[in-house]
C-alpha atoms as a PDB file:
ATOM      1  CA  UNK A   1      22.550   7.864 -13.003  1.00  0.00           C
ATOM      2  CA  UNK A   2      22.250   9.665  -9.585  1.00  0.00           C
ATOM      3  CA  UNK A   3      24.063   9.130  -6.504  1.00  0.00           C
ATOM      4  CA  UNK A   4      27.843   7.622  -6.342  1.00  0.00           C
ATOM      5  CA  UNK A   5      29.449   5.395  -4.099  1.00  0.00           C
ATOM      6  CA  UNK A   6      32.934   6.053  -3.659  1.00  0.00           C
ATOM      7  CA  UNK A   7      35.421   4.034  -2.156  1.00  0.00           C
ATOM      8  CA  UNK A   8      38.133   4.614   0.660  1.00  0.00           C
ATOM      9  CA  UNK A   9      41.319   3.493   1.244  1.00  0.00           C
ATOM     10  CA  UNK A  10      44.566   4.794   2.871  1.00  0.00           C
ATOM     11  CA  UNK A  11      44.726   6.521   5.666  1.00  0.00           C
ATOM     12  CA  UNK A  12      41.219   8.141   5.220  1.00  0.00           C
ATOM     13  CA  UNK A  13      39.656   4.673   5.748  1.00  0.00           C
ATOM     14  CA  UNK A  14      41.567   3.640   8.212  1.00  0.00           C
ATOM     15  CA  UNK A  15      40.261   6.952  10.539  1.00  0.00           C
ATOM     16  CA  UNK A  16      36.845   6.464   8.743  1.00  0.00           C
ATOM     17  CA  UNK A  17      36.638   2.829  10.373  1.00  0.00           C
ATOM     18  CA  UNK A  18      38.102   4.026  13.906  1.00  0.00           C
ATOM     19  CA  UNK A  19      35.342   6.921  13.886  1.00  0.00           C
ATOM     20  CA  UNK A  20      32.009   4.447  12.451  1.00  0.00           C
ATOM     21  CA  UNK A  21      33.179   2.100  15.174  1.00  0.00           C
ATOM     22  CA  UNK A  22      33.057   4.977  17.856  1.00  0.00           C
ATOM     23  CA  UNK A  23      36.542   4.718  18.487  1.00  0.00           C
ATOM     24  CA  UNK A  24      37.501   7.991  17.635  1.00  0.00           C
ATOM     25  CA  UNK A  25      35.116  11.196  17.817  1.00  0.00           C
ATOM     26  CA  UNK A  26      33.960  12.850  14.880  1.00  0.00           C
ATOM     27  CA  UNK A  27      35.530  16.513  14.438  1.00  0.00           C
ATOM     28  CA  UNK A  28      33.093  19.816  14.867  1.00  0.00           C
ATOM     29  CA  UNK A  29      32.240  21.388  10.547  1.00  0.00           C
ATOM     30  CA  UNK A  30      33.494  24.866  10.275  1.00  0.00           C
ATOM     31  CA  UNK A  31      31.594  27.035   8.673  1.00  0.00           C
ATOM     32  CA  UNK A  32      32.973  28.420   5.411  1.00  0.00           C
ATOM     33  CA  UNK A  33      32.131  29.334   1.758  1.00  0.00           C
ATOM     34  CA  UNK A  34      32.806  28.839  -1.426  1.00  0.00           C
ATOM     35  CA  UNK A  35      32.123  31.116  -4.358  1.00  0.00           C
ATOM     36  CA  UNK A  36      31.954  30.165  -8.196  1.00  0.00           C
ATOM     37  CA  UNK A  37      32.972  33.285 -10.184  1.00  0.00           C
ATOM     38  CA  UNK A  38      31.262  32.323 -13.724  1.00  0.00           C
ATOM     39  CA  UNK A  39      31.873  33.868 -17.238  1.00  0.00           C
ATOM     40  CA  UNK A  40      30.364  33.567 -20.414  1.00  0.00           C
ATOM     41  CA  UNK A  41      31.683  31.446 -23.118  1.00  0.00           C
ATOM     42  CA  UNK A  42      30.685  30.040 -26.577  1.00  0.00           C
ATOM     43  CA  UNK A  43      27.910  27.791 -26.227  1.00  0.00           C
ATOM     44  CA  UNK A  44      27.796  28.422 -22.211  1.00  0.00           C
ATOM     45  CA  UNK A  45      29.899  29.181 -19.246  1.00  0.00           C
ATOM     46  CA  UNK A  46      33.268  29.588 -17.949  1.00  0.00           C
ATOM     47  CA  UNK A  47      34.266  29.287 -13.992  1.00  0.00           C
ATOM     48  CA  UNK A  48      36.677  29.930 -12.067  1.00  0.00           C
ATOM     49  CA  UNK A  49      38.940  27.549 -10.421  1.00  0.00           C
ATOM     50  CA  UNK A  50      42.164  27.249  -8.965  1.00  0.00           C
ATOM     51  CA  UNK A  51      44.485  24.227  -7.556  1.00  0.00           C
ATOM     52  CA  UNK A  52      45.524  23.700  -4.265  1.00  0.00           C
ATOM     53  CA  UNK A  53      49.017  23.589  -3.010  1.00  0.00           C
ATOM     54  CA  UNK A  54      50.257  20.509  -2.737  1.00  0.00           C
ATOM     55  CA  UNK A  55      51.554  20.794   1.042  1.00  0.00           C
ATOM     56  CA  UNK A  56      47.922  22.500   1.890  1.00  0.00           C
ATOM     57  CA  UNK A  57      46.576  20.914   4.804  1.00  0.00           C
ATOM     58  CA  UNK A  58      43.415  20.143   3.297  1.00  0.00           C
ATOM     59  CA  UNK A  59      42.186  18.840  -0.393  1.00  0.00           C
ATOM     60  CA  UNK A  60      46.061  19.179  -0.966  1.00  0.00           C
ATOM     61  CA  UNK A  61      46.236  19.245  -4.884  1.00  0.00           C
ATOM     62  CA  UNK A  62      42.655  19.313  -5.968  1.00  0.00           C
ATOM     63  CA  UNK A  63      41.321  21.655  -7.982  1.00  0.00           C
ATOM     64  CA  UNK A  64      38.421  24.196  -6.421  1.00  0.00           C
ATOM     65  CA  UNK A  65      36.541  27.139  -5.914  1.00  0.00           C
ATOM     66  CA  UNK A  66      37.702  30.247  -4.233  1.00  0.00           C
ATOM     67  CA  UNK A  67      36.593  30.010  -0.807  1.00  0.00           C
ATOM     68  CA  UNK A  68      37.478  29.114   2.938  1.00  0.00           C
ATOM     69  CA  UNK A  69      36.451  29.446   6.420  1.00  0.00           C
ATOM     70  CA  UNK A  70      34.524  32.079   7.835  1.00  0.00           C
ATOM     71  CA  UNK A  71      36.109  34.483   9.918  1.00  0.00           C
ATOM     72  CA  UNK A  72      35.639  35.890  13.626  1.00  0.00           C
ATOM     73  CA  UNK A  73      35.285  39.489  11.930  1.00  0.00           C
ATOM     74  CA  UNK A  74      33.047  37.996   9.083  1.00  0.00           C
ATOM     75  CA  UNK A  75      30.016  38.679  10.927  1.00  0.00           C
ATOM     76  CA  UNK A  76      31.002  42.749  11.856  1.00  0.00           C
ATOM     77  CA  UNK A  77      27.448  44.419  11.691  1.00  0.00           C
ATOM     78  CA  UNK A  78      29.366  47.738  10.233  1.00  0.00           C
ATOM     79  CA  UNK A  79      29.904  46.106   7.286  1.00  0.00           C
ATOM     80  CA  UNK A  80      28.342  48.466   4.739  1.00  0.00           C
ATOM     81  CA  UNK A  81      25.689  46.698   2.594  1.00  0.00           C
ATOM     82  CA  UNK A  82      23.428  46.387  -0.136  1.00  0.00           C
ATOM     83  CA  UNK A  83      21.153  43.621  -1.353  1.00  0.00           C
ATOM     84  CA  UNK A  84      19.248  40.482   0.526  1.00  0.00           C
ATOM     85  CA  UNK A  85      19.936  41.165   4.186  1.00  0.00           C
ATOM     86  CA  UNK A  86      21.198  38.657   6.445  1.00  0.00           C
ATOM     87  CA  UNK A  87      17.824  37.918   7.959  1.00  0.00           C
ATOM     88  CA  UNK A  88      16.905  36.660   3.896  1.00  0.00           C
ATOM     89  CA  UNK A  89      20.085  34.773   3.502  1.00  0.00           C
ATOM     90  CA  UNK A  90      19.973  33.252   6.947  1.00  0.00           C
ATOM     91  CA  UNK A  91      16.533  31.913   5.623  1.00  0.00           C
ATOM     92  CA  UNK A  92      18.322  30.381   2.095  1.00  0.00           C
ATOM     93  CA  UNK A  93      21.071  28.552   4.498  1.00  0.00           C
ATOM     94  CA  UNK A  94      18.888  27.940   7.609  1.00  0.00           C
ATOM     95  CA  UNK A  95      21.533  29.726   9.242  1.00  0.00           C
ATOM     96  CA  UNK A  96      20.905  32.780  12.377  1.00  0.00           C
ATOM     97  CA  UNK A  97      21.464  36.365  10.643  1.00  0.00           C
ATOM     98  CA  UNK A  98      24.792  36.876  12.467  1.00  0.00           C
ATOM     99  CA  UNK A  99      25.859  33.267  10.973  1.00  0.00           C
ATOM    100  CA  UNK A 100      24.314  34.402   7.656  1.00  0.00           C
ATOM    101  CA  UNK A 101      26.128  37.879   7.239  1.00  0.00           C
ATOM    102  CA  UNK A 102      29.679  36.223   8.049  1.00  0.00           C
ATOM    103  CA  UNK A 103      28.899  33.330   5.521  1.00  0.00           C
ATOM    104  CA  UNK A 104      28.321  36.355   2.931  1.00  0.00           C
ATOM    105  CA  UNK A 105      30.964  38.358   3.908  1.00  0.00           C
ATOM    106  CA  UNK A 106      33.638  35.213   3.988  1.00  0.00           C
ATOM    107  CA  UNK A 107      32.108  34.529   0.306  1.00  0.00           C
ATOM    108  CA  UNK A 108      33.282  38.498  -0.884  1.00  0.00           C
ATOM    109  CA  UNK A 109      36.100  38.245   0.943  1.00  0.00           C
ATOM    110  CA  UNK A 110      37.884  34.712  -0.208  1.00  0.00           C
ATOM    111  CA  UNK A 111      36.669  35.855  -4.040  1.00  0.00           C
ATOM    112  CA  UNK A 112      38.414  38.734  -3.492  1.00  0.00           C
ATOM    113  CA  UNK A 113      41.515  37.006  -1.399  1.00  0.00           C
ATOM    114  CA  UNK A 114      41.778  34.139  -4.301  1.00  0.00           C
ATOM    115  CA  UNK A 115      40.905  36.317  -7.532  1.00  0.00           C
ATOM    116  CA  UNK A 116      41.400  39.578  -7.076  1.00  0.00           C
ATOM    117  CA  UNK A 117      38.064  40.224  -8.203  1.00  0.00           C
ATOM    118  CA  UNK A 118      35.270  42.209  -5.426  1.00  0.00           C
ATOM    119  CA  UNK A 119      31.831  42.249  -5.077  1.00  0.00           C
ATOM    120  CA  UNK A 120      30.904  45.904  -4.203  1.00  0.00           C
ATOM    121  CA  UNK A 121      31.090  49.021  -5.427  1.00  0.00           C
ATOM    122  CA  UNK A 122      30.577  52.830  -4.485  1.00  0.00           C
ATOM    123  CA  UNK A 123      26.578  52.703  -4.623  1.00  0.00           C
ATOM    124  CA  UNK A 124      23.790  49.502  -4.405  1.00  0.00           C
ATOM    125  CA  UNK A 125      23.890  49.914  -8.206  1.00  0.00           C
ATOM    126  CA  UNK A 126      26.861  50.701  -8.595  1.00  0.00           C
ATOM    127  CA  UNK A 127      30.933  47.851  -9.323  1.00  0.00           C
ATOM    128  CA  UNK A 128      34.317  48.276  -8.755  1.00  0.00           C
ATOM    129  CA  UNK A 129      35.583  48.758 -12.114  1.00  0.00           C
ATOM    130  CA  UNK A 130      39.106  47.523 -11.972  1.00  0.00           C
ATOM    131  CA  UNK A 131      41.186  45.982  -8.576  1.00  0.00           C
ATOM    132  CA  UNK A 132      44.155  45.147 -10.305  1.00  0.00           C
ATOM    133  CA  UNK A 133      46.829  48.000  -8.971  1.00  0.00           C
ATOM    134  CA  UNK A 134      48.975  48.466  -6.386  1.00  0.00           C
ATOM    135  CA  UNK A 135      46.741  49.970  -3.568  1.00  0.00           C
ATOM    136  CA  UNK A 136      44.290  46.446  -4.234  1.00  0.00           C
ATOM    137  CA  UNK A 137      46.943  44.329  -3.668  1.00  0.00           C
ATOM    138  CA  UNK A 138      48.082  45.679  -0.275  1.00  0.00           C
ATOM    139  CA  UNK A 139      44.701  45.412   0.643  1.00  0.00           C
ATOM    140  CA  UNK A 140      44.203  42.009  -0.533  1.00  0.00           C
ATOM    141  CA  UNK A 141      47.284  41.284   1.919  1.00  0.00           C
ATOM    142  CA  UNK A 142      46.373  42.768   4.397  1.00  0.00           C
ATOM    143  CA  UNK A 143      43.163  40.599   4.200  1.00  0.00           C
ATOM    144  CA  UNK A 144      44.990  37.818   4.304  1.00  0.00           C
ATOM    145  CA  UNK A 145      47.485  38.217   7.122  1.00  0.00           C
ATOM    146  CA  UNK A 146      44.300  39.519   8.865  1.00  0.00           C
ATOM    147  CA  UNK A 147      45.456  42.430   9.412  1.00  0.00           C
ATOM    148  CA  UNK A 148      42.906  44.206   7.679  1.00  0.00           C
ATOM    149  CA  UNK A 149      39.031  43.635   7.950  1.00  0.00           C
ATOM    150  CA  UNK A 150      36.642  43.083   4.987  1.00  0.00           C
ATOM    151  CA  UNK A 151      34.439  45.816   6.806  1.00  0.00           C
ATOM    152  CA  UNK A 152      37.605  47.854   7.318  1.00  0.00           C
ATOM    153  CA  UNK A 153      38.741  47.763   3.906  1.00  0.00           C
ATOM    154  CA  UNK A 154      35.117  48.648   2.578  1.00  0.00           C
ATOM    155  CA  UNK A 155      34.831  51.780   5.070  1.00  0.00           C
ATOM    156  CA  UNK A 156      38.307  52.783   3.976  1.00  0.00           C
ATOM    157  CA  UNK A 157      37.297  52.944   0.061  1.00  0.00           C
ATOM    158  CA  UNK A 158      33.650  53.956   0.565  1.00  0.00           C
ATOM    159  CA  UNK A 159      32.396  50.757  -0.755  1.00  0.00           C
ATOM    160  CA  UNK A 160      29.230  48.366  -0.108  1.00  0.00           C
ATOM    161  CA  UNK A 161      28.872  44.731  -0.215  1.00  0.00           C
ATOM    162  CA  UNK A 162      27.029  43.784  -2.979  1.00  0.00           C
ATOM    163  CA  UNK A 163      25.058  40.083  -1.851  1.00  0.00           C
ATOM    164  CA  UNK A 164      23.064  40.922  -4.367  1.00  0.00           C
ATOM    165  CA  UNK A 165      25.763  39.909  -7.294  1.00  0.00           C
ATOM    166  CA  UNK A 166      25.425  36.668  -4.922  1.00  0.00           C
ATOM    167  CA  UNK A 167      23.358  33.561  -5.689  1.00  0.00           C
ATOM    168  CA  UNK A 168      22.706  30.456  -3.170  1.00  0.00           C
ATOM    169  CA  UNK A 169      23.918  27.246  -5.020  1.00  0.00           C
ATOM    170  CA  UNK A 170      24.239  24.759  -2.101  1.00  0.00           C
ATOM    171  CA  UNK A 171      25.423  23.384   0.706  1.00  0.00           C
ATOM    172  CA  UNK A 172      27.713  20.850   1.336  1.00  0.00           C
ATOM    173  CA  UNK A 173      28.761  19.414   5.331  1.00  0.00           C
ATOM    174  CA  UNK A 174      32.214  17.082   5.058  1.00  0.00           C
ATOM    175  CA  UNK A 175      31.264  13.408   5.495  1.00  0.00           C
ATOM    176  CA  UNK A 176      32.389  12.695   9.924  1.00  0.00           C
ATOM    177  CA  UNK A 177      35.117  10.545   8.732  1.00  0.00           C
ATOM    178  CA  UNK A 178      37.035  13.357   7.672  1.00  0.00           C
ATOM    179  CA  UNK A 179      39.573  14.881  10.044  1.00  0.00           C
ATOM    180  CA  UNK A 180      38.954  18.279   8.828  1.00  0.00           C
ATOM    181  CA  UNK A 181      35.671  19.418   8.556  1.00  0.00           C
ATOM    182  CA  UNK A 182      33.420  21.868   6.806  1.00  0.00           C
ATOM    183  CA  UNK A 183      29.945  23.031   6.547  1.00  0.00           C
ATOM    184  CA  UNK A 184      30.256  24.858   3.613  1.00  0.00           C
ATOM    185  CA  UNK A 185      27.511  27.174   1.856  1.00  0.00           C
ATOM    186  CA  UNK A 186      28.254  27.485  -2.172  1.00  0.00           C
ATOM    187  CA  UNK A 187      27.370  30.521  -3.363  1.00  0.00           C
ATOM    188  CA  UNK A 188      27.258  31.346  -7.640  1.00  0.00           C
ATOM    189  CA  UNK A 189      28.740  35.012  -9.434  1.00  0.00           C
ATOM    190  CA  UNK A 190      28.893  35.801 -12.456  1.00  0.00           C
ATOM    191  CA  UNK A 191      32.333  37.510 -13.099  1.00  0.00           C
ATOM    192  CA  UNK A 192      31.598  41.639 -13.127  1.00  0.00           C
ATOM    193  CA  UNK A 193      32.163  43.391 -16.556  1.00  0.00           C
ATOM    194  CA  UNK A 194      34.892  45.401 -16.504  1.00  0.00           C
ATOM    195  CA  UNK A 195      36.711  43.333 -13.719  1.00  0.00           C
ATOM    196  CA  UNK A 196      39.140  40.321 -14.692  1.00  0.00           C
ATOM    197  CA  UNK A 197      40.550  37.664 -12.522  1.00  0.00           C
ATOM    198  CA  UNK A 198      44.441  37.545 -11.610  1.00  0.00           C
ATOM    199  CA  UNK A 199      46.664  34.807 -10.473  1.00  0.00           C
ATOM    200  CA  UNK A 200      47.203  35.898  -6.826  1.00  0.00           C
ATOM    201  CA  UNK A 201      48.809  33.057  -5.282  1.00  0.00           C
ATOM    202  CA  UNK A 202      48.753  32.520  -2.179  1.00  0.00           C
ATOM    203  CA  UNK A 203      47.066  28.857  -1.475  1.00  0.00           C
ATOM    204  CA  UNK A 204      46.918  28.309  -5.228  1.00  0.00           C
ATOM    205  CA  UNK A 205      49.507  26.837  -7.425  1.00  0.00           C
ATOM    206  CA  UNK A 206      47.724  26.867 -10.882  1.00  0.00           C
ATOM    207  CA  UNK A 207      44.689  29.229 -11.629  1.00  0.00           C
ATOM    208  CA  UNK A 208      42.367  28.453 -14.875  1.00  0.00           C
ATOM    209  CA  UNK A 209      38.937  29.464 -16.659  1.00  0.00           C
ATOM    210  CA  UNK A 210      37.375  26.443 -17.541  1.00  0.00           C
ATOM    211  CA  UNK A 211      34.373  25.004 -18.942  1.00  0.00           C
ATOM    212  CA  UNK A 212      32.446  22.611 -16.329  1.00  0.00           C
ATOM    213  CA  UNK A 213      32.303  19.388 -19.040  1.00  0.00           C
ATOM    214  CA  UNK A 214      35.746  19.966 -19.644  1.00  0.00           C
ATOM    215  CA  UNK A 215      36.878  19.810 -15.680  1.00  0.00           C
ATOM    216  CA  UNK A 216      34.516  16.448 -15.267  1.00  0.00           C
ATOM    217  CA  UNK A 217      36.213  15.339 -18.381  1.00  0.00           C
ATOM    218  CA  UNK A 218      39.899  15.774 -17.081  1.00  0.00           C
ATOM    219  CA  UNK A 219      38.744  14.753 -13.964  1.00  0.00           C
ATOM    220  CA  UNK A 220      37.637  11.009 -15.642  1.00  0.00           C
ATOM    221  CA  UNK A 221      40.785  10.828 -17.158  1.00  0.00           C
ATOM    222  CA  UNK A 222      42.495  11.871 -13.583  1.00  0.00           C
ATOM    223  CA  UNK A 223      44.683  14.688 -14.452  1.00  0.00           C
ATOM    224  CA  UNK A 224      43.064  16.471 -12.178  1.00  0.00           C
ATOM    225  CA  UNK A 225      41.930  15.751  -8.673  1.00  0.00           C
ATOM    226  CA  UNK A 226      38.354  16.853  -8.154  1.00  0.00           C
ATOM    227  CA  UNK A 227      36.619  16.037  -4.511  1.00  0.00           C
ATOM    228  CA  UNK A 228      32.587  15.004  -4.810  1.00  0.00           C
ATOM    229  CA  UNK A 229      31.368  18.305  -3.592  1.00  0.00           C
ATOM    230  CA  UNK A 230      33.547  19.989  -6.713  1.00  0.00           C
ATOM    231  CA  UNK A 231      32.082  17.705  -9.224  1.00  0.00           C
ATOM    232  CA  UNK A 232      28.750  17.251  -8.361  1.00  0.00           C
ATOM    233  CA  UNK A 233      28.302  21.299  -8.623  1.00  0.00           C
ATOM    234  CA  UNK A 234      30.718  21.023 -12.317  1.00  0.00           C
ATOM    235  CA  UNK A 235      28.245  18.741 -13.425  1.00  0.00           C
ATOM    236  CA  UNK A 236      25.292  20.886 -12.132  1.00  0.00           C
ATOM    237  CA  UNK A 237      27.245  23.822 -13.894  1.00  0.00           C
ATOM    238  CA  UNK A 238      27.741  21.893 -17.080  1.00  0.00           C
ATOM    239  CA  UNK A 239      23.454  21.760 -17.312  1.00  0.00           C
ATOM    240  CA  UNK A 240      22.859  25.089 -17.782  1.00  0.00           C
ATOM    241  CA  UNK A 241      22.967  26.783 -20.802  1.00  0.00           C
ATOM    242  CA  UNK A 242      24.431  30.197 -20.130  1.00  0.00           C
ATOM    243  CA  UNK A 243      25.164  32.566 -17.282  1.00  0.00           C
ATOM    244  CA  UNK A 244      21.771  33.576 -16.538  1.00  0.00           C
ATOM    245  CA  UNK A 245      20.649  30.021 -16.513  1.00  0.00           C
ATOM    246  CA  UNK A 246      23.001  29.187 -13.411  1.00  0.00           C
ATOM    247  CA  UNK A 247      22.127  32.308 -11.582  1.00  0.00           C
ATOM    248  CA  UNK A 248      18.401  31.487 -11.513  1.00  0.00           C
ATOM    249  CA  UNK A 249      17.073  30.896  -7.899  1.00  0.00           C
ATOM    250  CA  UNK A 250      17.632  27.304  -6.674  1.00  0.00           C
ATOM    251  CA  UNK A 251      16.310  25.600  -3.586  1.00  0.00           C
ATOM    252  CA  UNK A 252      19.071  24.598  -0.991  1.00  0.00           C
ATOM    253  CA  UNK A 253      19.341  21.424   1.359  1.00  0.00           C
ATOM    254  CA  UNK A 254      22.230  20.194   3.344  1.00  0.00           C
ATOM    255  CA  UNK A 255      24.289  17.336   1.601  1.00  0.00           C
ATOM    256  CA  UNK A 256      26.166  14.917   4.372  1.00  0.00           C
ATOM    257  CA  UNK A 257      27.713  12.358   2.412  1.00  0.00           C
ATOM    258  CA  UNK A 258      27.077   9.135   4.459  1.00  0.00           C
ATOM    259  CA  UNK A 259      30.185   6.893   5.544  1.00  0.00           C
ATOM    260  CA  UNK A 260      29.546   2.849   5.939  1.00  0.00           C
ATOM    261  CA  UNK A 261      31.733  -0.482   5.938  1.00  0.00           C
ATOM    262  CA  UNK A 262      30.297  -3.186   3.355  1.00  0.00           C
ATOM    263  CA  UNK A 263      31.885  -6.270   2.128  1.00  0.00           C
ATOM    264  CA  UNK A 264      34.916  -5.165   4.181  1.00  0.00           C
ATOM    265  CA  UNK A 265      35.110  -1.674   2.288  1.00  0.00           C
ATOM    266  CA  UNK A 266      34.719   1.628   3.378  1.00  0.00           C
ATOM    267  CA  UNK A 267      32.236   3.546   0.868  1.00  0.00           C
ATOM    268  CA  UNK A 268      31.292   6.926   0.364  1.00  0.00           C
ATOM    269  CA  UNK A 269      27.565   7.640  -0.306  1.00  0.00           C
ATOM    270  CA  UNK A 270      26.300  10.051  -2.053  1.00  0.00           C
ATOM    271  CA  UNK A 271      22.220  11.208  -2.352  1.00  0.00           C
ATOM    272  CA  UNK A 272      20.593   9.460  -4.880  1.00  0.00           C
ATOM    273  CA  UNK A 273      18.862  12.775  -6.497  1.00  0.00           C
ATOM    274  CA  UNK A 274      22.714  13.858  -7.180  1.00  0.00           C
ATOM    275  CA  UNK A 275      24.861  13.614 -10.129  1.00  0.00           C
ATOM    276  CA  UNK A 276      28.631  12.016  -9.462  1.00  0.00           C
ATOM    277  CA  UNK A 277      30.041  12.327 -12.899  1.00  0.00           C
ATOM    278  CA  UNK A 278      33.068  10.486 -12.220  1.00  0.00           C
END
């Protein structure tokens, strides 16, 4: 069955019924992205996901996809690069190129920030081989104390951005009830050959391979905390048949959950075309 309605309680509906009754002002989306890093695995695919802190700000204790906001120095036009040019990806995400190259850049970067593992290499045919030693990881921290630029650390190593290795998945704009909000642009990997993933840290307290029915399936039972954007794309995962099959293109429209009040409720809405599997 497509679509969901959710229901919300707490302190979530109590903002979401200040903010439907124009009481309080909905908050600006930030742009961000969110990468999943896919493997194969017996009968189908493996990806990437890690679980939040439970004293993060946001989605405290759910588990997710690398990703995050796009930053200031996202969009640096020195960025060396090969593959669909911003102009191509702006198109995909009905975003302006500038918009487009940070949301790709933000996308390398947090994969790289969250797993260890990055999207470029020496050539436009050409991966990093292996980012696990010591040099890596002081550039992963400098990335992440922002101290270092994605561009920077690229022109440093000789290294281009590969968007190529990058697929459009979808794009998902946090319902106005929320007090955080995102408009985030999911983006699909598969996991480079001879890289491998690491447990960095950092915002996550658990890090796992997983298969997508599995996730949805823990998720049912609730031991694990999975927001709608998470398992709508699990379940999307969990219909393809390999790798290959979840990299193929896709066509990509903005989902805005819709907030209402009925039968003195607050609900969640989600399109009716989409999967909720829980």
């Amino acid at each position: 069955m497509g679509g969901g309605a959710i229901r919300i309680g707490g302190r979530l509906g109590e903002r979401a019924r200040e903010v439907l009754a124009g009481k309080q002002a909905p908050a600006w989306p930030r742009d961000a992205a969110t990468v999943m890093l896919l493997r194969p695995a017996a009968g189908g695919l493996e990806v990437y996901m890690l679980r939040r802190k439970s004293s993060m700000a946001f989605a405290p204790g759910a588990f997710v996809f690398p990703g995050g906001s796009v930053d200031a120095r996202d969009a640096d036009e020195q960025v060396a690069w090969a593959g669909p040019d911003p102009a191509e990806w702006g198109q995909v995400f009905d975003a302006p190129p500038q918009l487009a190259r940070a949301l790709v850049c933000a996308a390398v970067r947090e994969t790289f920030e969250e797993s260890g593992v990055l999207l470029a290499g020496p050539s436009a045919d050409a991966v990093v081989a292996d980012t696990t030693g010591p040099g890596w990881e002081a550039d992963r921290q400098a990335l992440l104390d922002r101290s270092l630029s994605l561009a920077e650390m690229l022109a440093r190593r000789s290294l281009v951005l590969r968007s190529d290795l990058l697929r459009p998945w979808s794009r998902w704009i946090t319902p106005v009830i929320e007090e955080r909000r995102f408009d985030a642009r999911f983006f699909a990997a598969a996991l480079p050959p001879e890289q491998r993933t690491r447990d960095v840290g950092g915002e996550a307290a658990e890090v796992a391979w997983v298969r997508p029915a599995d996730a949805i399936a823990q998720g049912r039972a609730r031991q694990i905390v999975l927001w709608p954007p998470t398992a709508v794309t699990l379940a999307e995962l969990a219909a393809c048949p390999d790798v290959t099959a979840a990299l193929a293109p896709r066509t990509v429209r903005p989902v805005l959950p819709e907030a209402s009040v009925a039968e003195g409720a607050v609900w969640l809405t989600l399109p009716a075309e989409l999967e909720y599997p829980l």
